[in-house]
Protein backbone atom coordinates (compact mmCIF):
# COMPACT_ATOMS: atom_id res chain seq x y z
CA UNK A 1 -14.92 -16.63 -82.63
CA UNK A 2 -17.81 -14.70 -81.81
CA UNK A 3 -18.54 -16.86 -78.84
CA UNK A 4 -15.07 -16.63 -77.44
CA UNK A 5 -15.24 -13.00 -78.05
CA UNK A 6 -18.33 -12.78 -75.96
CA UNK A 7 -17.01 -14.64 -72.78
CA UNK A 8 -13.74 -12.57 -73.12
CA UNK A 9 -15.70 -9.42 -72.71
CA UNK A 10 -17.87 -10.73 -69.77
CA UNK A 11 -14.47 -12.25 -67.99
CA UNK A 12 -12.87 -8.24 -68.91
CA UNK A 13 -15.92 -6.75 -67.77
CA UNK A 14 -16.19 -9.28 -64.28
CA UNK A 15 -12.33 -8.53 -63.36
CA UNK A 16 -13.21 -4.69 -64.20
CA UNK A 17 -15.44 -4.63 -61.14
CA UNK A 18 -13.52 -6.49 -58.81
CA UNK A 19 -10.93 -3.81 -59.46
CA UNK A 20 -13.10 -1.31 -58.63
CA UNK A 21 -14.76 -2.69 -55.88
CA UNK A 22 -10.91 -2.95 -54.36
CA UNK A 23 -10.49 0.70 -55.20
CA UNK A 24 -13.64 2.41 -53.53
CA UNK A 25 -13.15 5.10 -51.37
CA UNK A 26 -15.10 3.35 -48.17
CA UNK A 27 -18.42 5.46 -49.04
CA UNK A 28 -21.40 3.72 -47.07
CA UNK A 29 -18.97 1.37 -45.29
CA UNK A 30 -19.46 0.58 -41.61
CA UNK A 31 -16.58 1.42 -39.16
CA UNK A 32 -16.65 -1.08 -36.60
CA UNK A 33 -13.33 -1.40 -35.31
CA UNK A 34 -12.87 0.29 -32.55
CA UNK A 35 -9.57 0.67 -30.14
CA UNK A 36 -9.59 3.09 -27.04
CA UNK A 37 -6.49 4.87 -26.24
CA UNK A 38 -5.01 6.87 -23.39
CA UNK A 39 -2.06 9.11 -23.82
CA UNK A 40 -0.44 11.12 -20.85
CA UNK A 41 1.40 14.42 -22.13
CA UNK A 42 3.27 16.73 -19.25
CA UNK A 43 1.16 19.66 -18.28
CA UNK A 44 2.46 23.34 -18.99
CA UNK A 45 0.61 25.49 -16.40
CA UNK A 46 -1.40 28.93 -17.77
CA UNK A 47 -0.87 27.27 -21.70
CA UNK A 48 -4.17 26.85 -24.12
CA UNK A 49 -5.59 23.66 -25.66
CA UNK A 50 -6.89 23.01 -29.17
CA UNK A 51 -9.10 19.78 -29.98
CA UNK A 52 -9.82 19.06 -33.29
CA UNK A 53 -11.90 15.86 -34.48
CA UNK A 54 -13.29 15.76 -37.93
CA UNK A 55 -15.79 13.65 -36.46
CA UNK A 56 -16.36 12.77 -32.76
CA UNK A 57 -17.74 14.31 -29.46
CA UNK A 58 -15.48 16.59 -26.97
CA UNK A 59 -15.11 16.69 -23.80
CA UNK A 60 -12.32 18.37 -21.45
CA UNK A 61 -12.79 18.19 -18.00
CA UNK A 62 -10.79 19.53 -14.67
CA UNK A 63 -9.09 16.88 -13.21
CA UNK A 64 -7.23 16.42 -10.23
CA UNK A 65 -4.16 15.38 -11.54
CA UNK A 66 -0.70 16.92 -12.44
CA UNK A 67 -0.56 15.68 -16.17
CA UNK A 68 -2.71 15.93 -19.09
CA UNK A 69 -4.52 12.75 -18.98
CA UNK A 70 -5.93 12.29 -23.19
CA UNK A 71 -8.51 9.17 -23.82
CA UNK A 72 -9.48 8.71 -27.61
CA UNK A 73 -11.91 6.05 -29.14
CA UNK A 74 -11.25 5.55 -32.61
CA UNK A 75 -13.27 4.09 -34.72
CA UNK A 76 -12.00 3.09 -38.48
CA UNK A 77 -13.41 0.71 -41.49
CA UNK A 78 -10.42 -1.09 -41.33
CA UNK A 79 -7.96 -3.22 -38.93
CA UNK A 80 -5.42 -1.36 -40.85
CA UNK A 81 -7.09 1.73 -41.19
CA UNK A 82 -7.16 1.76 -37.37
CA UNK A 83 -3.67 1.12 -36.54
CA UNK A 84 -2.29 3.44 -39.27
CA UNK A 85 -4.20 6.19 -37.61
CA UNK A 86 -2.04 8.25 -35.15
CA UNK A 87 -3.39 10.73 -31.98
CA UNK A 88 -1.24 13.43 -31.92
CA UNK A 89 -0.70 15.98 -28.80
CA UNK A 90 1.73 18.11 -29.28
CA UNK A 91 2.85 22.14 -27.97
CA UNK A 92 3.25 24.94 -30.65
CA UNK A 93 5.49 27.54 -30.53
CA UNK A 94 3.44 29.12 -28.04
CA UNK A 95 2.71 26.01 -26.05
CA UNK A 96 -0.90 25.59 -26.61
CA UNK A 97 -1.50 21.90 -26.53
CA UNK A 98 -2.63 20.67 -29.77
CA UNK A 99 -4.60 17.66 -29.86
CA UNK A 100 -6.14 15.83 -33.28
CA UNK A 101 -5.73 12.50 -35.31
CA UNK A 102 -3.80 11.93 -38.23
CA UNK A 103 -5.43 9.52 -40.42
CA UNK A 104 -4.30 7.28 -43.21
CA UNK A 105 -4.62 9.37 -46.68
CA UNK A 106 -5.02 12.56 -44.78
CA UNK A 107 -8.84 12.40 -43.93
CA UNK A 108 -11.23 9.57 -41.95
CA UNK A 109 -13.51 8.19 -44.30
CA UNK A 110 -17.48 7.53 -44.41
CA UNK A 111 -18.64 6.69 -40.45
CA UNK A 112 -14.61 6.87 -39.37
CA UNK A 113 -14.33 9.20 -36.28
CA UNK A 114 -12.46 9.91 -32.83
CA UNK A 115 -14.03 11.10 -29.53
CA UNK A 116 -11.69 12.60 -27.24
CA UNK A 117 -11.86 13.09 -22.80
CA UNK A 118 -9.18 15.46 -21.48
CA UNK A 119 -8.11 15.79 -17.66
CA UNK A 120 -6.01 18.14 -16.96
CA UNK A 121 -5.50 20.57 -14.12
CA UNK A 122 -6.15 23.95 -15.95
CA UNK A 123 -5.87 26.15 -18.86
CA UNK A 124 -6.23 29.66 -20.48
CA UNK A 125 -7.90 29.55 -23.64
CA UNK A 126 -9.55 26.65 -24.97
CA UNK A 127 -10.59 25.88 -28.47
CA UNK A 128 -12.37 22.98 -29.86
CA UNK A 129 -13.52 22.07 -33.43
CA UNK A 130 -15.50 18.93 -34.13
CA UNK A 131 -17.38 18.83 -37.35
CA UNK A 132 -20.35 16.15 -36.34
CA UNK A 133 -20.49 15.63 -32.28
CA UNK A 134 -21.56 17.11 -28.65
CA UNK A 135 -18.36 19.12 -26.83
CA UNK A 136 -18.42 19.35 -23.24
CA UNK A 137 -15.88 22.16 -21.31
CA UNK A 138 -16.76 21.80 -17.74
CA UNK A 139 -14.61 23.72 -14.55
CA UNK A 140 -11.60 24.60 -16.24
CA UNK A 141 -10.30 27.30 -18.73
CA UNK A 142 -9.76 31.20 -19.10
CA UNK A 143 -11.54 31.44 -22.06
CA UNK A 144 -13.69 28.87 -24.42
CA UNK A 145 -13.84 28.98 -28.07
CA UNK A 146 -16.35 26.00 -29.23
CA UNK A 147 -17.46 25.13 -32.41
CA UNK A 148 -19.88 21.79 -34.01
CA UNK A 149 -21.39 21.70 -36.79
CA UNK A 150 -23.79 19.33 -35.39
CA UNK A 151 -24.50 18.29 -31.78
CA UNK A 152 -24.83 19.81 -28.02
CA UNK A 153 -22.45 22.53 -26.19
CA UNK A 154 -22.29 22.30 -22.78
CA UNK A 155 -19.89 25.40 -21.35
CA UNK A 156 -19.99 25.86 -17.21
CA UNK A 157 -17.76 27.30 -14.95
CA UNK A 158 -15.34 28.78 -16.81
CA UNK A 159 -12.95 31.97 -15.91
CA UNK A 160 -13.54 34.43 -18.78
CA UNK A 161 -15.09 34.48 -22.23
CA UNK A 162 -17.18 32.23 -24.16
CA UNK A 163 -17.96 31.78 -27.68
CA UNK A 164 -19.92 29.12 -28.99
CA UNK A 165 -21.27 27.81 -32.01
CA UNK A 166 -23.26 25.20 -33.40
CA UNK A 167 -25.44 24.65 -36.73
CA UNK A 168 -27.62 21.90 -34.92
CA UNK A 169 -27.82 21.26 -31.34
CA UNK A 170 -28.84 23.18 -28.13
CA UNK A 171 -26.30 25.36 -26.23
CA UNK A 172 -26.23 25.41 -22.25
CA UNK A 173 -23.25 28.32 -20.66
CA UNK A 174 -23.45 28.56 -16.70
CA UNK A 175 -21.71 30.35 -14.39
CA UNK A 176 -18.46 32.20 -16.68
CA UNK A 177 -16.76 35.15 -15.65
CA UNK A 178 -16.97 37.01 -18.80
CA UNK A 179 -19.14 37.76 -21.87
CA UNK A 180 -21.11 35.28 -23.60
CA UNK A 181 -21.46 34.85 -27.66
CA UNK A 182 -23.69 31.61 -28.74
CA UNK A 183 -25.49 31.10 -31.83
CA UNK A 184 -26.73 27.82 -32.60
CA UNK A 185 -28.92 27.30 -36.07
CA UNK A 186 -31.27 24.93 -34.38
CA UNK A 187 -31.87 24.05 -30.76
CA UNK A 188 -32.57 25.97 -27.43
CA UNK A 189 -30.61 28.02 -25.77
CA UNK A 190 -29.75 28.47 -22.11
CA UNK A 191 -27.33 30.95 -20.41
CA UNK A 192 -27.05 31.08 -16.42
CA UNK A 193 -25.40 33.43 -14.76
CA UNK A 194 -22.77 35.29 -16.52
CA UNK A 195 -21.05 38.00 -15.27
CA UNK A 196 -20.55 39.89 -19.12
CA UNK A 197 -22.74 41.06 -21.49
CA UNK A 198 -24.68 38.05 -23.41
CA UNK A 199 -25.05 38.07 -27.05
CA UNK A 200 -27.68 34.53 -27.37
CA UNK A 201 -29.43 33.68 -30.87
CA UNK A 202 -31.04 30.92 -32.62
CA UNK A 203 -32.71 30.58 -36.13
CA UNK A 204 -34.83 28.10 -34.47
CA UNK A 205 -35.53 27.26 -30.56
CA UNK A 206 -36.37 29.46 -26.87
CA UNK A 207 -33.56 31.31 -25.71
CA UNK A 208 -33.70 31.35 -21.25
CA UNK A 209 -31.45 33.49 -19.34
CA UNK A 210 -30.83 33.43 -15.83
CA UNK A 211 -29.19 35.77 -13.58
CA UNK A 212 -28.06 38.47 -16.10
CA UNK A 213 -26.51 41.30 -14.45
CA UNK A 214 -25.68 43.29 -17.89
CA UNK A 215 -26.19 44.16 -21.26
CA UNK A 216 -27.73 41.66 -23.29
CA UNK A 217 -29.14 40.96 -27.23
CA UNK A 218 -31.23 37.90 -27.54
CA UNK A 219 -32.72 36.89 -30.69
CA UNK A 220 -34.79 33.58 -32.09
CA UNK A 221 -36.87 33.35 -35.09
CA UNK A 222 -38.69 30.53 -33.74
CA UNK A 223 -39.47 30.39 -30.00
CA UNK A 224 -39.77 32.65 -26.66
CA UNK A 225 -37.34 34.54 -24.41
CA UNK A 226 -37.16 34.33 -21.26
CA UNK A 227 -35.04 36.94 -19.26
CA UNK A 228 -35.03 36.82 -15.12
CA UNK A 229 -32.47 39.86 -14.37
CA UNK A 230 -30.28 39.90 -11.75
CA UNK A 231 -31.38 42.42 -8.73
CA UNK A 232 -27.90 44.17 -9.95
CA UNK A 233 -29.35 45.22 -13.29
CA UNK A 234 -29.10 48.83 -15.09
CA UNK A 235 -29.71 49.98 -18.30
CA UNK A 236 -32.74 50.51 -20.86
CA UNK A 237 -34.17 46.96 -22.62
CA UNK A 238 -36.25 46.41 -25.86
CA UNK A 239 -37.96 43.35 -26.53
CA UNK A 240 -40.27 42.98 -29.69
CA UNK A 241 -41.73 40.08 -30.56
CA UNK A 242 -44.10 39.81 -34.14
CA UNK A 243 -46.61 36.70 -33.48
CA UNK A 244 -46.79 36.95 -29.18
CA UNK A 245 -47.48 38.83 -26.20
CA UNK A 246 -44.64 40.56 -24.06
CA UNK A 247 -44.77 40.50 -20.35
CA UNK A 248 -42.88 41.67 -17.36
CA UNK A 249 -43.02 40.62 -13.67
CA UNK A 250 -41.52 41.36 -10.24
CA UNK A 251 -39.00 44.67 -11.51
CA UNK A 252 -37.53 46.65 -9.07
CA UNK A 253 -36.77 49.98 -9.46
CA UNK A 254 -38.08 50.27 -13.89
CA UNK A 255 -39.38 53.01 -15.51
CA UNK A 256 -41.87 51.89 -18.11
CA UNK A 257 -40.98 53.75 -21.44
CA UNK A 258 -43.56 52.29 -23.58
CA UNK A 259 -45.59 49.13 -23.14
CA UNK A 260 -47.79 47.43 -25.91
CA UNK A 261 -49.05 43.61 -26.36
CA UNK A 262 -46.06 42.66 -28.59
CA UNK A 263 -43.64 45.36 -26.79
CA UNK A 264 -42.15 46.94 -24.29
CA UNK A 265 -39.17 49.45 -23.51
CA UNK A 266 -37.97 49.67 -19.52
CA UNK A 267 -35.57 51.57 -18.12
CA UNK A 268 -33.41 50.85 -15.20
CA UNK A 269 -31.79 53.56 -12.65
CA UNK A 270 -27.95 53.33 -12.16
CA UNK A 271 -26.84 52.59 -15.34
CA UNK A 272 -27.08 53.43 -19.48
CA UNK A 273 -26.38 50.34 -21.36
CA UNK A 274 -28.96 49.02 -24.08
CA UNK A 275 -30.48 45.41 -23.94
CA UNK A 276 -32.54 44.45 -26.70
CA UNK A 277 -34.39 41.18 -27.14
CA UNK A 278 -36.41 40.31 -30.47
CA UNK A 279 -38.35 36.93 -31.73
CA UNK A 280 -40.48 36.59 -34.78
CA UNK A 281 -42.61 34.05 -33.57
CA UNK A 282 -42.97 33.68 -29.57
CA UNK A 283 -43.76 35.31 -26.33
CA UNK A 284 -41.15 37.48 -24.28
CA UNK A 285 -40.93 36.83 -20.58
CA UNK A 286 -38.59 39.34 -17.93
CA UNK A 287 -38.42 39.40 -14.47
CA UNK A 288 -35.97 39.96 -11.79
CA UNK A 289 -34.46 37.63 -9.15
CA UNK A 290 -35.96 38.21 -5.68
């Protein structure tokens, strides 16, 4: 009896496991089926976008077309898993252009993800949201609202606003029409020519500005400024740094408030806004476009 009892309690305990092995939750699994989709939705002219991936790069682009042209690669555990999962674009009420996938059980699981390309002709705001990839908004847009928690923003040529965020990856905005607010927890930071005020920081990385033609706050822990002002420029500007030198080259038209090795105050005719730029731990460069 004993020895009967023993195998039935190593055949219970064998039959356990299989069970849960057939039960996991896909934790450490590879996902390596992949299927690429394309989806063409009507275009609404002067309507937003949102693109939202839980995991997956970005990228919406100005195309010359009359449509909104949509191109997903999926990637899933599963055969099933993959063809259960759905790309939806859709208008809300307002007729912003939603765009996200809907995945089997309500969430991708461990290495799932979807990386979307959008054409379309053009747009007023656009927002995207991906929690683990690089986003890309080149040549179209009003207004861009971007947000990764990990991976490179790219933002140029767009008609208005930017805001952009990311906790590890560098951020590049060039050549927008309106203000400028980018934070990024880790990488470098470059903003070229913007026409608003530029609000740049990063717990970690240089922060380079080109062009600036007004009010700006620039901040790093880790790294050094660079500021070349537009020939445009007014206003008074601060920089401090703690562990550096400060510097300034080629200004037209400053009145040097105070100067010292690790800081300087200048002041600019024609204008009274306040531009401040600060780093713990790196030199500050400004100088001013022929």
């Amino acid at each position: 009896m004993a020895r009967s009892f023993g195998f039935g309690l190593r055949l219970l305990c064998l039959l356990t496991m299989v069970g849960l092995a057939g039960c996991q939750s896909g934790k450490g699994l590879p996902a390596n089926e992949r299927e690429t989709r394309v989806l063409h939705v009507e275009h609404a002219a002067g309507t937003g976008l949102r693109v939202t991936t839980d995991n997956g790069a970005v990228a919406v682009y100005q195309g010359d077309r009359a449509d909104v042209q949509i191109t997903a690669e999926l990637r899933a555990q599963t055969k099933e898993r993959l063809a259960e999962a759905a790309v939806i674009a859709k208008r809300d009420d307002s007729g912003v252009l939603e765009v996200f996938v809907e995945w089997p059980g309500g969430k991708p699981l461990n290495n799932e993800a979807c990386e979307f390309e959008l054409l379309l002709p053009d747009a007023a705001k656009i927002e995207v949201k991906t929690s683990n990839g690089a986003v890309r908004v080149e040549h179209v847009g009003d207004e861009a609202v971007v947000r990764t928690s990990n991976g490179q923003i790219v933002v140029q040529d767009v008609r208005g606003p930017v805001y952009a965020h990311s906790s590890n990856g560098k951020i590049m905005v060039e050549d927008v029409t309106g203000p400028v607010d980018v934070d990024t927890s880790n990488g470098r930071v470059d903003v070229v020519n913007a026409d608003g005020k530029i609000k740049a920081r990063t717990a970690n990385g240089a922060v380079h500005t080109t062009g600036v033609k007004n009010a700006f706050e620039l901040r790093t822990n880790n790294g050094q400024i660079e500021i070349e002002l537009a020939d445009s420029f007014t206003g008074e500007v601060d920089m401090h740094t703690n562990n550096g030198r400060v510097s300034a080259s080629g200004l037209n038209g400053v009145e040097v408030v105070d100067s010292g090795p690790k800081s300087m105050q200048l002041r600019f005719s024609g204008g009274d806004s306040k531009s401040t730029a600060r780093t713990h731990n790196g030199k500050i460069q400004v100088s001013q476009a022929d």
